[in-house]
Protein backbone atom coordinates (compact mmCIF):
# COMPACT_ATOMS: atom_id res chain seq x y z
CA UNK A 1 -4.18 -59.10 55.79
CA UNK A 2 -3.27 -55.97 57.70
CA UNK A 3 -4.39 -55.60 60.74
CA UNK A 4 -6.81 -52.24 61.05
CA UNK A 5 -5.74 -48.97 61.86
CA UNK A 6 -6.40 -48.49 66.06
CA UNK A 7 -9.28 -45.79 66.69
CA UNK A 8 -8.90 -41.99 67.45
CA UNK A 9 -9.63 -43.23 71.82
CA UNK A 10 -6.92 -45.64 70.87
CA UNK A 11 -4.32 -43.47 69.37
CA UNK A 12 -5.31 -40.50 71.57
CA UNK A 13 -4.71 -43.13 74.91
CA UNK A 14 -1.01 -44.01 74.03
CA UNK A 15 -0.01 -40.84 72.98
CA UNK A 16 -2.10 -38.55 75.82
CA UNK A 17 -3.66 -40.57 78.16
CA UNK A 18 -1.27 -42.77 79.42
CA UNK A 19 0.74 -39.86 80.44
CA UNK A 20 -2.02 -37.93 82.16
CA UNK A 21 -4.95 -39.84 83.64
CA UNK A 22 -8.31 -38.64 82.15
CA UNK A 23 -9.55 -37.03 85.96
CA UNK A 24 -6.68 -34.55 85.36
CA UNK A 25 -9.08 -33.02 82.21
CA UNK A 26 -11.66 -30.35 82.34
CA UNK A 27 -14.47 -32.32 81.50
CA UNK A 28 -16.17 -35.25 82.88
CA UNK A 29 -17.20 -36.07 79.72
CA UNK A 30 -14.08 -35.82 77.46
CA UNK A 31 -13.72 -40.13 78.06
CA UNK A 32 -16.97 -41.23 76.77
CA UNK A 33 -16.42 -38.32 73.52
CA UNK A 34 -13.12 -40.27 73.08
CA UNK A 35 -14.42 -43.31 72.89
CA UNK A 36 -17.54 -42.00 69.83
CA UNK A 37 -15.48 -39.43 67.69
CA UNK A 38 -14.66 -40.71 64.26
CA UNK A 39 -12.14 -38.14 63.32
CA UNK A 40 -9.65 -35.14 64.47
CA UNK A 41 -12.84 -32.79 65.27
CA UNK A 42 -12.62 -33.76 68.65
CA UNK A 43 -9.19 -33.65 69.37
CA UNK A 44 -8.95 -29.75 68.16
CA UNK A 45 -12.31 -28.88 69.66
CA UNK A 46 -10.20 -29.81 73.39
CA UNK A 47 -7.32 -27.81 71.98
CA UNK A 48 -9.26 -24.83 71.10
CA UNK A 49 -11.12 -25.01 74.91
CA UNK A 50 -7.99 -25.47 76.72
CA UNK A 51 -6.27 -22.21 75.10
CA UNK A 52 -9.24 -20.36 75.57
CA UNK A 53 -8.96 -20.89 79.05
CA UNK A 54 -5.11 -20.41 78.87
CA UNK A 55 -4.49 -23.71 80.58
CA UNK A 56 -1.17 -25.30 80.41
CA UNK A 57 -0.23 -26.32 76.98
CA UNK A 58 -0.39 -30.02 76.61
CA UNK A 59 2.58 -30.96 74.11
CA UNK A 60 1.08 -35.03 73.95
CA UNK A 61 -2.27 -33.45 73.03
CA UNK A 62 -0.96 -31.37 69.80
CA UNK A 63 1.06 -34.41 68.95
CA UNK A 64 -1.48 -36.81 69.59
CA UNK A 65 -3.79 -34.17 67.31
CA UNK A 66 -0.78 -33.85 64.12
CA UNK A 67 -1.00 -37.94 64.35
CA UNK A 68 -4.36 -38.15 63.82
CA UNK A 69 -4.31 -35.64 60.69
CA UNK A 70 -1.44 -36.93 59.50
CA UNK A 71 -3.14 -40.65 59.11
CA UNK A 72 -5.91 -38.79 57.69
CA UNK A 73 -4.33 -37.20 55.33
CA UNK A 74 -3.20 -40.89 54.07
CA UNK A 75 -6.15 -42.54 54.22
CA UNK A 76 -7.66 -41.12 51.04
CA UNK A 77 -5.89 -39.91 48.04
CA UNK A 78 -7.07 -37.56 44.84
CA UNK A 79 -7.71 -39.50 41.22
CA UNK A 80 -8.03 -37.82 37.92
CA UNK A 81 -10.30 -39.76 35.34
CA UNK A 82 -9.75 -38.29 31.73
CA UNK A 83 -12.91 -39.11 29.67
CA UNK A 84 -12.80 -39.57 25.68
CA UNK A 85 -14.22 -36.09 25.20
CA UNK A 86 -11.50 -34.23 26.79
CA UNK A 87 -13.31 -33.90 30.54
CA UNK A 88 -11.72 -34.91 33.60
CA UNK A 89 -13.57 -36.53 36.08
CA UNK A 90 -11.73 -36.05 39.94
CA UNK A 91 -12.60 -37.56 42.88
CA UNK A 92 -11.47 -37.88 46.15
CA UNK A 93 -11.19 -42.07 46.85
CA UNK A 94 -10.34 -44.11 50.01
CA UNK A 95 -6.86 -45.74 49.77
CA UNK A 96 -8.22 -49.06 51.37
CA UNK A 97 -11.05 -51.04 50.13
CA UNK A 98 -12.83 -51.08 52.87
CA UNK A 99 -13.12 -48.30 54.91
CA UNK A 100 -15.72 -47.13 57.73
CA UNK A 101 -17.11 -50.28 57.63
CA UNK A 102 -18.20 -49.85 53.67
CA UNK A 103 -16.72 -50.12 50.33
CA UNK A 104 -18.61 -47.11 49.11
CA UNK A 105 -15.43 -45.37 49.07
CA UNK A 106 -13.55 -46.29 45.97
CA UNK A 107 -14.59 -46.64 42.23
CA UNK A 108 -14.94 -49.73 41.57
CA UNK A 109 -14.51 -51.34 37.95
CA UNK A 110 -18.09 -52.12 36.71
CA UNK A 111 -18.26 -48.70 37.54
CA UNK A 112 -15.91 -47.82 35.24
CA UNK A 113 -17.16 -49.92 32.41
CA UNK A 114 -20.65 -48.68 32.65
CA UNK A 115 -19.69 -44.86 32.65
CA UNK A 116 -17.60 -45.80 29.47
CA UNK A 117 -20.53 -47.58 27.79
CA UNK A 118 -22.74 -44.61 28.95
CA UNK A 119 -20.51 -42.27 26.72
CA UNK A 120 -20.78 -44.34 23.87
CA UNK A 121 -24.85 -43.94 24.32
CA UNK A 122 -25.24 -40.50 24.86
CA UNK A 123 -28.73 -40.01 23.54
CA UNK A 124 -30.22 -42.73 26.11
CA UNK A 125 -29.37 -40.09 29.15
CA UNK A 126 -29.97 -36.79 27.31
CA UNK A 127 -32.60 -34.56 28.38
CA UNK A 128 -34.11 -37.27 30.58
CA UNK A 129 -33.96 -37.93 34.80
CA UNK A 130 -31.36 -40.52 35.65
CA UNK A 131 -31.64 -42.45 38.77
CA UNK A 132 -28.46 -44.51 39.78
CA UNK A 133 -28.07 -46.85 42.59
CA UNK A 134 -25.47 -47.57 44.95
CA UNK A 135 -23.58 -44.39 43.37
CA UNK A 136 -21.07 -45.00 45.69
CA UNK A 137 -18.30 -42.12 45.44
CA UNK A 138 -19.92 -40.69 42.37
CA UNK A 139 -17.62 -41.55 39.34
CA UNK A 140 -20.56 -42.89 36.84
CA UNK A 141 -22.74 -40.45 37.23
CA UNK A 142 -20.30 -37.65 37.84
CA UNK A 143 -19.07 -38.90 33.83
CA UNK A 144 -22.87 -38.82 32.92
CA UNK A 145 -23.34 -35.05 34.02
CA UNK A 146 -19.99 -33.93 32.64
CA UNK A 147 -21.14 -35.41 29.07
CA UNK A 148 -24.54 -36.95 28.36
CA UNK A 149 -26.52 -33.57 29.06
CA UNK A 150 -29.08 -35.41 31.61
CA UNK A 151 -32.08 -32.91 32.53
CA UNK A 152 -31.64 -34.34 36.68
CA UNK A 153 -29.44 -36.91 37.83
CA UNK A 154 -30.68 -38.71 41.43
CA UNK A 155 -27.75 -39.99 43.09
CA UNK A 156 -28.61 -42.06 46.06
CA UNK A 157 -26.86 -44.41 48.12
CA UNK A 158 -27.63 -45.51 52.20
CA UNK A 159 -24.10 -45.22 53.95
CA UNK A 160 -23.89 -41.69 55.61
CA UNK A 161 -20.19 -41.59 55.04
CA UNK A 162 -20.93 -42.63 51.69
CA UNK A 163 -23.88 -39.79 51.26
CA UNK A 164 -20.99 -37.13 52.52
CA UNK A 165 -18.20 -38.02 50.21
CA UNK A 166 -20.18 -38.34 47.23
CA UNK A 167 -21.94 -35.03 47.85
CA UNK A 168 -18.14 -33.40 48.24
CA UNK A 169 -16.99 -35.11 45.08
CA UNK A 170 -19.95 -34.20 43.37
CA UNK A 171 -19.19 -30.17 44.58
CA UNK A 172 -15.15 -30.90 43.29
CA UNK A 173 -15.99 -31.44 39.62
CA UNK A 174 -18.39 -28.15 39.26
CA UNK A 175 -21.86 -29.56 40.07
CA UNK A 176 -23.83 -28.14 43.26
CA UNK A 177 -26.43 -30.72 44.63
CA UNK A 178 -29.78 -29.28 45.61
CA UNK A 179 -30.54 -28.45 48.87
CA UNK A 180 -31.77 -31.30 51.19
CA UNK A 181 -35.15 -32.07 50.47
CA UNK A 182 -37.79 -34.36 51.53
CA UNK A 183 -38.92 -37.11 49.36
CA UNK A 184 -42.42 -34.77 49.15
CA UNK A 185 -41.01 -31.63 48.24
CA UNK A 186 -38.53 -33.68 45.54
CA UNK A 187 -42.07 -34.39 44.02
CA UNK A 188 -43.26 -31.00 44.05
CA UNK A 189 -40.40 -29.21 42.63
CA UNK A 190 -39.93 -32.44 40.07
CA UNK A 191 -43.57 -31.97 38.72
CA UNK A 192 -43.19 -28.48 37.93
CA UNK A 193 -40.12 -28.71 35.48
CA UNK A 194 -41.02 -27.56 31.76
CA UNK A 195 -41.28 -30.37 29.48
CA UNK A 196 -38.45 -30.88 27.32
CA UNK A 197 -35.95 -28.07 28.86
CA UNK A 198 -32.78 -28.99 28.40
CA UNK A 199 -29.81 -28.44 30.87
CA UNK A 200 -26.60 -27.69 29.80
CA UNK A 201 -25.79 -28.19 33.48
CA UNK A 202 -28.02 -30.65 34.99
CA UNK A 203 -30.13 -30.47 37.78
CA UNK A 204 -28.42 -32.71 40.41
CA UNK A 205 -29.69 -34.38 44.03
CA UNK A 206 -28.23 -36.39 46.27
CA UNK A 207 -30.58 -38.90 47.95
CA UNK A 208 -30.64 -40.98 50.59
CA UNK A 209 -32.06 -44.22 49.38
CA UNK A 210 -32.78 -47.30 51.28
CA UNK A 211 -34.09 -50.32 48.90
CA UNK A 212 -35.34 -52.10 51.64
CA UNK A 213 -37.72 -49.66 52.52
CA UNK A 214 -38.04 -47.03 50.30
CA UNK A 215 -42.05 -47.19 48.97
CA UNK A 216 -43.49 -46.74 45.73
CA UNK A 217 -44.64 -43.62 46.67
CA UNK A 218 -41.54 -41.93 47.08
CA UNK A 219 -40.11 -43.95 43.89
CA UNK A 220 -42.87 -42.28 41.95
CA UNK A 221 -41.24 -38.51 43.16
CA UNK A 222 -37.86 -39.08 41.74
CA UNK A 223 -39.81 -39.50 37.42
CA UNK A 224 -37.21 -41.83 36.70
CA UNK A 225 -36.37 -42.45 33.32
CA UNK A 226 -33.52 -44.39 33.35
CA UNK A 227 -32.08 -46.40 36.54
CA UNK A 228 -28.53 -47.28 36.30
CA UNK A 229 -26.40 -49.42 38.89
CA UNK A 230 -22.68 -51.15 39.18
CA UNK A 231 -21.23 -53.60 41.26
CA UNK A 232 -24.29 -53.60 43.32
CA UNK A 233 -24.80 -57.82 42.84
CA UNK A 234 -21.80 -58.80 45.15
CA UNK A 235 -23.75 -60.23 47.93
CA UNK A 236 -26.40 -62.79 48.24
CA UNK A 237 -28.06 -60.97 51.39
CA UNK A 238 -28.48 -57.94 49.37
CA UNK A 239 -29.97 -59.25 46.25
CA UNK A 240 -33.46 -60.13 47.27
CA UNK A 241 -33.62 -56.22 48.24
CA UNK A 242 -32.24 -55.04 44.98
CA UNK A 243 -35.26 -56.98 43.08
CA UNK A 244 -37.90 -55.52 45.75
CA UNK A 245 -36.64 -51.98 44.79
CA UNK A 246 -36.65 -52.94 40.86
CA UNK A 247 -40.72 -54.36 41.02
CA UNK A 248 -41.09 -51.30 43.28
CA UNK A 249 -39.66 -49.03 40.50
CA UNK A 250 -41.91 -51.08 37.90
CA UNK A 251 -45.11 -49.18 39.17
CA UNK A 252 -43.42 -46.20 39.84
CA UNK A 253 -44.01 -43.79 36.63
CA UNK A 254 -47.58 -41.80 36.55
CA UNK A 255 -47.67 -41.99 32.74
CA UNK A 256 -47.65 -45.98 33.15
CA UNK A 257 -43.58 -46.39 31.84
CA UNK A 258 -41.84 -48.14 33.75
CA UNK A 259 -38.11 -46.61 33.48
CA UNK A 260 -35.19 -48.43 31.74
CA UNK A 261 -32.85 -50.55 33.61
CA UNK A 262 -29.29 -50.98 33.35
CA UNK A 263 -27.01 -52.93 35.94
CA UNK A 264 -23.11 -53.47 35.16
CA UNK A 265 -21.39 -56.64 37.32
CA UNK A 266 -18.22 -57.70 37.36
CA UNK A 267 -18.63 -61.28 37.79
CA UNK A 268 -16.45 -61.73 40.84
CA UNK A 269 -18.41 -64.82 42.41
CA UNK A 270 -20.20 -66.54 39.38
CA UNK A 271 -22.75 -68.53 42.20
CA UNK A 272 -23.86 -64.67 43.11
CA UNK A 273 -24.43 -63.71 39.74
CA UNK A 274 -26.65 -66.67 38.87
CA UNK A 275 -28.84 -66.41 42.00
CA UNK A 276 -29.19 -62.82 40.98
CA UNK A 277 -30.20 -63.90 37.14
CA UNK A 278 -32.19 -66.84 38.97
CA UNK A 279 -34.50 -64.44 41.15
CA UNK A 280 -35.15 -61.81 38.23
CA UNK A 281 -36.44 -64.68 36.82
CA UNK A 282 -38.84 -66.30 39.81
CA UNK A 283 -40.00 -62.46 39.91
CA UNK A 284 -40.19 -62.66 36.16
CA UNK A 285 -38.27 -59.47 35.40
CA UNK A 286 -36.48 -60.21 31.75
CA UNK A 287 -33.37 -59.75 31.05
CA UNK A 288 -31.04 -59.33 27.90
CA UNK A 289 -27.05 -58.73 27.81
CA UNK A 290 -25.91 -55.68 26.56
CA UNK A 291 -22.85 -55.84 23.67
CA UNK A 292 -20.22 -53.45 25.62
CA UNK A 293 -16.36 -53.03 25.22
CA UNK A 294 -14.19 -56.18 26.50
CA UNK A 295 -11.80 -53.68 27.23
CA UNK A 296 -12.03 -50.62 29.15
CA UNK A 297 -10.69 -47.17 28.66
CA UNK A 298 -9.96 -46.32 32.17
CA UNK A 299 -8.17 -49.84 33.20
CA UNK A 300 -4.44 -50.03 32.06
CA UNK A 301 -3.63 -53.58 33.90
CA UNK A 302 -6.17 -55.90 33.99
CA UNK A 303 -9.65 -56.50 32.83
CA UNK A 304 -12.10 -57.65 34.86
CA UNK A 305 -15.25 -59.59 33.82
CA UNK A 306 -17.93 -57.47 33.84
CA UNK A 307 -21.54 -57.30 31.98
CA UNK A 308 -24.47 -54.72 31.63
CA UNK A 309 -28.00 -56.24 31.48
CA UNK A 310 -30.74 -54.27 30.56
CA UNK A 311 -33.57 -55.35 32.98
CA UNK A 312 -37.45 -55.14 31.95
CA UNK A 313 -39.57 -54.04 34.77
């Protein structure tokens, strides 16, 4: 396994520091700002002071500074998704699996496989409010919006890195999320919608979701019709969670509905998948497997395992 890419303090101390010890800087508190920033921000903000005090130029500090944007610049890369219709789904996608400590930042295949079995289903998402979990960088329900004519699509997700780079790759492919809102307000503006008004360009949000302690309550705001997840059952910590949420989401609908559930898995870890079969069932949420394509448009090497259940909350 490679070994991880040293920090911006890290960098910044080999190429600056070591040359100029940090009491030779402006300000006392330039160490401990090294030692928090996640990205170049930092290093240009010191630039920008120290010529607008026309102090001597410091030739490690812009190199240090075209380092850092240079790895940048690598660590993510632009993907174009054609869809059947003649769309084009782009996205901006870390080039490393795991990255800032989540693995939010890449589509991942069940992904993939549910977006293309979404297509094929077009009048399940039309006109209604779609609530996905775990959206991750945004390629399902990016797809969704682009051709399904959904009247509001929730994305949510609970990684703030996550929450930023789905909300730019949501802006790249046309869409414009609605302001931030409270989970009250989301309510409001939600129960004043005309009945049946259909959206040639859907209303879109971007929520911060937490399924371990998001309530009913603010379940019942989002008038979810349909809830749609992939590769979200990956991890035995995380599954107990994912059921709270769904028998939160079972009581969440005014009229008394509970919405319809659909979660793709690629079965990486067949133990993980049965515990998470095993615990809808102690909870008794049923469950049925949904007929879907053994192959998948978007994959052109190999094809992973991966189902769609339809859950009954």
């Amino acid at each position: 396994m490679a070994e991880p890419r040293p920090g911006l303090a890290l960098r910044f101390q080999r190429r600056f520091l070591a040359a100029r010890p940090l009491r030779s800087l402006p300000w006392p508190e330039l160490e401990q700002s090294l030692r928090t920033a996640p990205d170049s921000a930092l290093l240009a903000d010191i630039l920008d002071k120290l010529e607008s005090t026309a102090a001597e130029p410091l030739d490690e500090l812009y190199e240090a500074l075209a380092d850092v944007l240079k790895e940048e610049e690598c660590s993510h890369c632009y993907k174009n998704y054609l869809l059947p219709t003649g769309d084009c789904v782009s996205l901006s996608e870390s080039t490393a699996l795991i990255s800032g400590g989540t693995t939010g930042l890449v589509t991942w295949e069940a992904a993939l496989h549910l977006a293309q079995w979404a297509l094929h289903n077009p009048g399940l998402f039309r006109d209604r409010t779609i609530l996905e979990l775990g959206s991750g960088i945004g390629f399902t329900g990016i797809a969704i919006c682009k051709t399904c004519q959904p009247r509001t699509f929730i994305f949510s997700d609970c990684h703030p890195r996550v929450l930023r780079h789905l909300g730019e790759n949501i802006r790249l492919n046309g869409f414009i999320p609605e302001p931030d809102v409270t989970w009250s307000i989301q309510t409001e503006s939600q129960g004043q919608e005309v009945e049946g008004e259909k959206c040639q360009n859907p209303k879109v949000i971007v929520a911060e979701l937490d399924w371990g302690s998001v309530t009913e309550k603010q379940l019942l705001g989002l008038r979810a019709d349909v809830v749609i997840a992939a590769d979200v059952v990956y991890d035995p910590e995380i599954i107990l969670a994912l059921i709270g949420m769904l028998q939160k989401l079972s009581t969440s609908r005014t009229d008394g509905k509970a919405p319809e559930v659909f979660i793709a898995s690629t079965i990486r870890n067949p133990d993980t998948y049965q515990l998470f079969q095993a615990e809808l069932d102690k909870v008794g949420i049923r469950w049925q497997t949904i007929p879907a394509h053994s192959s998948c448009d978007f994959l052109y090497d190999v094809q992973p395992d991966v189902t769609i259940l339809q859950l009954f909350i």
